[in-house]
N, C-alpha and C. Protein backbone atom coordinates (compact mmCIF):
# COMPACT_ATOMS: atom_id res chain seq x y z
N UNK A 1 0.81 -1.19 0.00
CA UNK A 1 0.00 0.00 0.00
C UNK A 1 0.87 1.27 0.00
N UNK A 2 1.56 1.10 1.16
CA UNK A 2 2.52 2.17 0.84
C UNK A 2 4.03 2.65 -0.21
N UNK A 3 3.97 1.19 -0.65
CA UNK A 3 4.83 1.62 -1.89
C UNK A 3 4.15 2.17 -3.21
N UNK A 4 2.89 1.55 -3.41
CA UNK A 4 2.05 2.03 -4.96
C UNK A 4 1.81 3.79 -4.16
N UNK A 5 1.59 4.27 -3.23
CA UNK A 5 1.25 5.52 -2.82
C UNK A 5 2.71 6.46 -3.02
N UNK A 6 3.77 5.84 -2.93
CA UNK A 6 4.88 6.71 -3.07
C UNK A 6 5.08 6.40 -4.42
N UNK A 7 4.71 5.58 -5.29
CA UNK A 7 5.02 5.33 -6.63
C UNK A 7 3.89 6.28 -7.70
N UNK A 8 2.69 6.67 -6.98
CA UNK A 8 1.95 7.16 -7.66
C UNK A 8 2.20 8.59 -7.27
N UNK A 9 2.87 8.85 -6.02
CA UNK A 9 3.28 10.27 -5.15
C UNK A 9 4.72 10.65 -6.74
N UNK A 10 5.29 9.94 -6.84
CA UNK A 10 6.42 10.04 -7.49
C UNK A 10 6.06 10.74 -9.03
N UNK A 11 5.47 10.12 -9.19
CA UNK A 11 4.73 10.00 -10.87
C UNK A 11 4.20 11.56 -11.00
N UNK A 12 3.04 11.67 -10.24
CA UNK A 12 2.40 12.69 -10.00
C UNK A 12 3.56 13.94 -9.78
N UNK A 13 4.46 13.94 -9.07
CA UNK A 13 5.78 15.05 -8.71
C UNK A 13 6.18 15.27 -10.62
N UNK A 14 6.45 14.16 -10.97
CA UNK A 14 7.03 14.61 -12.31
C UNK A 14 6.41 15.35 -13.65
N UNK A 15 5.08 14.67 -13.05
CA UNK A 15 4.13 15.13 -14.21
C UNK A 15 4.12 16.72 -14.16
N UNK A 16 4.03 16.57 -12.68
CA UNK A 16 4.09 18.11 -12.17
C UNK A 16 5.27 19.07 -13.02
N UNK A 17 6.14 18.66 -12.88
CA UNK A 17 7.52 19.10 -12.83
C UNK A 17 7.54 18.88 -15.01
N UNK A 18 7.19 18.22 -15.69
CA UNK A 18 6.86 18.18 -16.87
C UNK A 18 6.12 19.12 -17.51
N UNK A 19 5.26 19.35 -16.80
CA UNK A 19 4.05 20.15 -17.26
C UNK A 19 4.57 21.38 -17.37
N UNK A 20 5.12 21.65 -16.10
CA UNK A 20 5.77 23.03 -15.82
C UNK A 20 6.73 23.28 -17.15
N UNK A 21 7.82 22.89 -17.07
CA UNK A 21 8.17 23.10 -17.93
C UNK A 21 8.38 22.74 -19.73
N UNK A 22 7.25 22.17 -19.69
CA UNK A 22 6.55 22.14 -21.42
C UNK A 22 5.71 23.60 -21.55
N UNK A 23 4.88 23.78 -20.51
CA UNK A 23 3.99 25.19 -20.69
C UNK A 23 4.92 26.62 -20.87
N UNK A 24 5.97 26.46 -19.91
CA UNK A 24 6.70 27.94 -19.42
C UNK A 24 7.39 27.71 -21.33
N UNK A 25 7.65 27.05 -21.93
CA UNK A 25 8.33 27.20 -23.34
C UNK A 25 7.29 27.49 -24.60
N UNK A 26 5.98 27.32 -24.04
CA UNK A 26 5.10 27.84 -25.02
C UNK A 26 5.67 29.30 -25.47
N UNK A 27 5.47 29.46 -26.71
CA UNK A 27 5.52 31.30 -27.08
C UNK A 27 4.16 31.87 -26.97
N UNK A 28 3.98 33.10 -27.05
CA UNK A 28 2.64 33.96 -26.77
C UNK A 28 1.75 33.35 -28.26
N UNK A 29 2.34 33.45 -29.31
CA UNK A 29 1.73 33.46 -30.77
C UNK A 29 0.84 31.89 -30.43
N UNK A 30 1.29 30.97 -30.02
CA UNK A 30 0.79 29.75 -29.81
C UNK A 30 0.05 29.17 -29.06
N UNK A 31 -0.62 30.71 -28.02
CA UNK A 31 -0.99 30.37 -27.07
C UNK A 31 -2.58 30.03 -27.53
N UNK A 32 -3.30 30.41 -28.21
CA UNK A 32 -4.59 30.27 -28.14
C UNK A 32 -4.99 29.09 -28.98
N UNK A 33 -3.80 28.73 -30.12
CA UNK A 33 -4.36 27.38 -30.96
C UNK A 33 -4.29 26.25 -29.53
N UNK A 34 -3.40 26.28 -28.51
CA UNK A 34 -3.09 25.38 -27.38
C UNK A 34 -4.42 24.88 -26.64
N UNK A 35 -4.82 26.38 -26.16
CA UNK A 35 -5.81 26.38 -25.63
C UNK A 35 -7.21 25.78 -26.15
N UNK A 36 -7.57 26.27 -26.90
CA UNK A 36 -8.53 25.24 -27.87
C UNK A 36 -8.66 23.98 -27.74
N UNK A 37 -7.43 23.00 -28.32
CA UNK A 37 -6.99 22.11 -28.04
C UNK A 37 -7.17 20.89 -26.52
N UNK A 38 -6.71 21.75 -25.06
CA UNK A 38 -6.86 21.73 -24.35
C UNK A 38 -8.04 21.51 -23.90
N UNK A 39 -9.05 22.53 -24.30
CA UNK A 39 -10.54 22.37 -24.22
C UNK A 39 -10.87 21.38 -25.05
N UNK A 40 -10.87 21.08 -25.90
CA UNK A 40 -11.48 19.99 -26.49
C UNK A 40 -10.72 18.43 -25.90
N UNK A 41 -9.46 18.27 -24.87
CA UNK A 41 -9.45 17.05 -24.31
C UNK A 41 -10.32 17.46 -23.05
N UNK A 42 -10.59 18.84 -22.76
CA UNK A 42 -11.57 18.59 -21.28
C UNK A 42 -12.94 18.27 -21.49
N UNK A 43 -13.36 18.52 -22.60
CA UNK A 43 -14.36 17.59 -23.11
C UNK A 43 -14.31 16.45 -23.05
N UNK A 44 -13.43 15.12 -23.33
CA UNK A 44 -13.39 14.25 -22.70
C UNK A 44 -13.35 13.62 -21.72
N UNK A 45 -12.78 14.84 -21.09
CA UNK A 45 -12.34 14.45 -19.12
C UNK A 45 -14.11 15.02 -18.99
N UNK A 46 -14.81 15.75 -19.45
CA UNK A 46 -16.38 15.64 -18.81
C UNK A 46 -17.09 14.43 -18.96
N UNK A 47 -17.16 13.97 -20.38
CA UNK A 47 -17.54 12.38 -20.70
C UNK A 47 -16.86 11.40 -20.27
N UNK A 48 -15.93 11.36 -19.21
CA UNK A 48 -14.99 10.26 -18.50
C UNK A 48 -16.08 10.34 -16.55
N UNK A 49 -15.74 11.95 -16.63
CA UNK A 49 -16.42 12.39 -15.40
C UNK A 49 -18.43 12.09 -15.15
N UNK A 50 -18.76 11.72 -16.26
CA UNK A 50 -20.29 11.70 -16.23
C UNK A 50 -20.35 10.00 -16.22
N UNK A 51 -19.38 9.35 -16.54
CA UNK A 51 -19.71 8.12 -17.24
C UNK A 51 -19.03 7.50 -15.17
N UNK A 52 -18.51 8.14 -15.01
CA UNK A 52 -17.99 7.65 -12.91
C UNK A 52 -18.78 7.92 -12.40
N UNK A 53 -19.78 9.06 -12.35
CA UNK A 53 -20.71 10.02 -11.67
C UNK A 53 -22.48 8.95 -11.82
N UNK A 54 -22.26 8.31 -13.36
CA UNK A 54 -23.04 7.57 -13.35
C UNK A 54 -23.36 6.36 -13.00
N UNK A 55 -21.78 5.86 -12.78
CA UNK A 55 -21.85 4.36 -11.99
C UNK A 55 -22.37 4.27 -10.57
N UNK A 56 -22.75 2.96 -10.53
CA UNK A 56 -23.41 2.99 -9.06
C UNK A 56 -22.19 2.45 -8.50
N UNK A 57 -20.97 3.43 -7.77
CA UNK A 57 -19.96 3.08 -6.80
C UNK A 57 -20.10 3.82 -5.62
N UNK A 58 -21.53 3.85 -5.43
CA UNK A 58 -21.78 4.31 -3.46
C UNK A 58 -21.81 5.64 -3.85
N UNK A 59 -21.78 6.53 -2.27
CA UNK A 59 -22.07 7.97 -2.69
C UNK A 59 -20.62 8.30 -2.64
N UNK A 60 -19.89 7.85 -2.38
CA UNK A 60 -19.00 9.15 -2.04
C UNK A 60 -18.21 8.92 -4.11
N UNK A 61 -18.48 7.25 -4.68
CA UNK A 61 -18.58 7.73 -6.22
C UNK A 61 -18.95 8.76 -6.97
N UNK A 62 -20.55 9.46 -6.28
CA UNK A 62 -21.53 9.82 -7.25
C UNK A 62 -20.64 11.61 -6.59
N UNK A 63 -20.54 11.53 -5.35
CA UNK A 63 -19.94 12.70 -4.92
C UNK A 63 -18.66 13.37 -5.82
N UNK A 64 -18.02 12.68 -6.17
CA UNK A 64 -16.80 12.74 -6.82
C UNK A 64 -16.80 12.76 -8.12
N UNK A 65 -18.07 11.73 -8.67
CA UNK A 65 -17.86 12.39 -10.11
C UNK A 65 -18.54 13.42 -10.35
N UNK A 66 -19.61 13.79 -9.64
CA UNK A 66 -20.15 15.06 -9.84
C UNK A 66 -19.57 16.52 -9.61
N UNK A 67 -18.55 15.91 -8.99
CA UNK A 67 -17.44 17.07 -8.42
C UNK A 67 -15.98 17.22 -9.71
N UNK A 68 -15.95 16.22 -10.61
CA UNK A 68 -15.09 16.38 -11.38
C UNK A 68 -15.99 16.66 -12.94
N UNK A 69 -17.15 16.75 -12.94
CA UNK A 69 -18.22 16.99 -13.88
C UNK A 69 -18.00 18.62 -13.87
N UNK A 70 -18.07 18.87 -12.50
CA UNK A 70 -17.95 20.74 -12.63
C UNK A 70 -17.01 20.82 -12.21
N UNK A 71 -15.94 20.31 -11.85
CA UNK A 71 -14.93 21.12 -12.63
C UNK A 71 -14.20 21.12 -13.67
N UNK A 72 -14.73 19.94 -14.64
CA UNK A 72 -14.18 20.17 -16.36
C UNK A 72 -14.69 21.18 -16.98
N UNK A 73 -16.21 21.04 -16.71
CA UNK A 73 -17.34 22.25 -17.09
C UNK A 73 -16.62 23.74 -16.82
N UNK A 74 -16.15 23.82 -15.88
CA UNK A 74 -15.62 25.47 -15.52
C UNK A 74 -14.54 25.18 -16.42
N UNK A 75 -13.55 24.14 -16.61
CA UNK A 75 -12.46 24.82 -17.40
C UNK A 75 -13.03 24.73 -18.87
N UNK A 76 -13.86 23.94 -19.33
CA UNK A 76 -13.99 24.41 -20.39
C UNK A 76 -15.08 25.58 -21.01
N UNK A 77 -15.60 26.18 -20.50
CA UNK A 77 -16.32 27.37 -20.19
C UNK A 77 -15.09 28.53 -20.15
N UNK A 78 -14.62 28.24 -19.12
CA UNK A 78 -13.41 29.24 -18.73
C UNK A 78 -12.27 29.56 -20.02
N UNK A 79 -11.84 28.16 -20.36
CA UNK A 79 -11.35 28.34 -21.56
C UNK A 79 -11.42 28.87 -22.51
N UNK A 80 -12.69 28.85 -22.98
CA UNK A 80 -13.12 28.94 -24.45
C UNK A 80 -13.57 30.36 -23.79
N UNK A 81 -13.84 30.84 -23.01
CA UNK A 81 -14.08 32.67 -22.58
C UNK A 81 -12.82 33.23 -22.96
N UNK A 82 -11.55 32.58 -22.45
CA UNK A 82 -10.11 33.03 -22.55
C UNK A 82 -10.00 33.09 -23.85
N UNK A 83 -10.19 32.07 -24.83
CA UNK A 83 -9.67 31.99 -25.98
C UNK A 83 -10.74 32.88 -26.95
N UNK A 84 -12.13 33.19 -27.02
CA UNK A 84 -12.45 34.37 -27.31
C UNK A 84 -12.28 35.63 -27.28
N UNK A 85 -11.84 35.91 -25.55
CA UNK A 85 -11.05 37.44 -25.82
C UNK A 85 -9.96 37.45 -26.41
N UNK A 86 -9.10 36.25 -25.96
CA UNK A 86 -7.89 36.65 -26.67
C UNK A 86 -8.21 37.03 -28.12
N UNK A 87 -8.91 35.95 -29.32
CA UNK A 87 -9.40 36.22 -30.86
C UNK A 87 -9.93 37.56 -30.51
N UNK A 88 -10.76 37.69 -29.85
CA UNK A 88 -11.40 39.67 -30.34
C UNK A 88 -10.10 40.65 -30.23
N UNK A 89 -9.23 40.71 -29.56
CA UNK A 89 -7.99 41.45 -29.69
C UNK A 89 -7.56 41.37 -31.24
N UNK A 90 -7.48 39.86 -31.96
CA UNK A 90 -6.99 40.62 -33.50
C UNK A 90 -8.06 41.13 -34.30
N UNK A 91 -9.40 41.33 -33.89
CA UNK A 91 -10.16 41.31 -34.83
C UNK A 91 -10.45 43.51 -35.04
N UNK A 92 -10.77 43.49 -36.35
CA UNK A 92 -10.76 45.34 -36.51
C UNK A 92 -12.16 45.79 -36.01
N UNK A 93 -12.32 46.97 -35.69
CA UNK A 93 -13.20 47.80 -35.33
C UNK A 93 -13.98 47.88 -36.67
N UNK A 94 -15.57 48.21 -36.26
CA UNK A 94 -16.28 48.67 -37.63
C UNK A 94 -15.34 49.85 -38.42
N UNK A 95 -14.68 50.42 -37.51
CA UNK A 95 -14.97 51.87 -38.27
C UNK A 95 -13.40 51.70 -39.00
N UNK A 96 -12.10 50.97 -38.59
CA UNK A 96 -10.96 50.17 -39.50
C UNK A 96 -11.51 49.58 -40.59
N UNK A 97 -12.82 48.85 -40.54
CA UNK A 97 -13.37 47.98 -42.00
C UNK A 97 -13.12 48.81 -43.67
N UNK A 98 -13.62 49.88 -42.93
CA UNK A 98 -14.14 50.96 -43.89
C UNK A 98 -12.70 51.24 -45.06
């Protein structure tokens, strides 16, 4: 028990430590095709999260997937808010059209 907990403690540190630095090397120009992207795997993590939420594994199951249901929902909400303002920044004013 306590070795799979330091083995999954371990894993988890690196991912950490991966993540970090794959994101910090993103450039600005690349940031919003990313994001997109991103949102559309948290779309999956909601259909992963509804499909746990729906199993009958007791409450503290139904507790948990309903708890990871909203919070894919906020990031992908959140996301796709981010990645709209960012697009309205290149887009021209009526009165530039002209």
């Amino acid at each position: 028990m306590v070795e799979t907990l330091l083995i999954s403690l371990t894993v988890f540190m690196l991912a950490v430590f991966v993540g970090y630095e794959v994101i910090t090397k993103v450039p600005p120009t690349l940031h919003t095709p990313l994001m997109s992207g991103t949102n559309a795997v948290s779309g999956i993590v909601i259909v992963g999260a509804l499909i746990v939420a729906g199993r009958d594994a007791g409450v503290l199951g139904a507790v948990l997937g309903v708890f990871a249901v909203a919070l894919a929902t906020t990031n992908v909400v959140g996301g796709f808010m981010v990645t709209d303002r960012m697009l309205q920044m290149f887009r021209r004013s009526p009165e530039e059209r002209k």
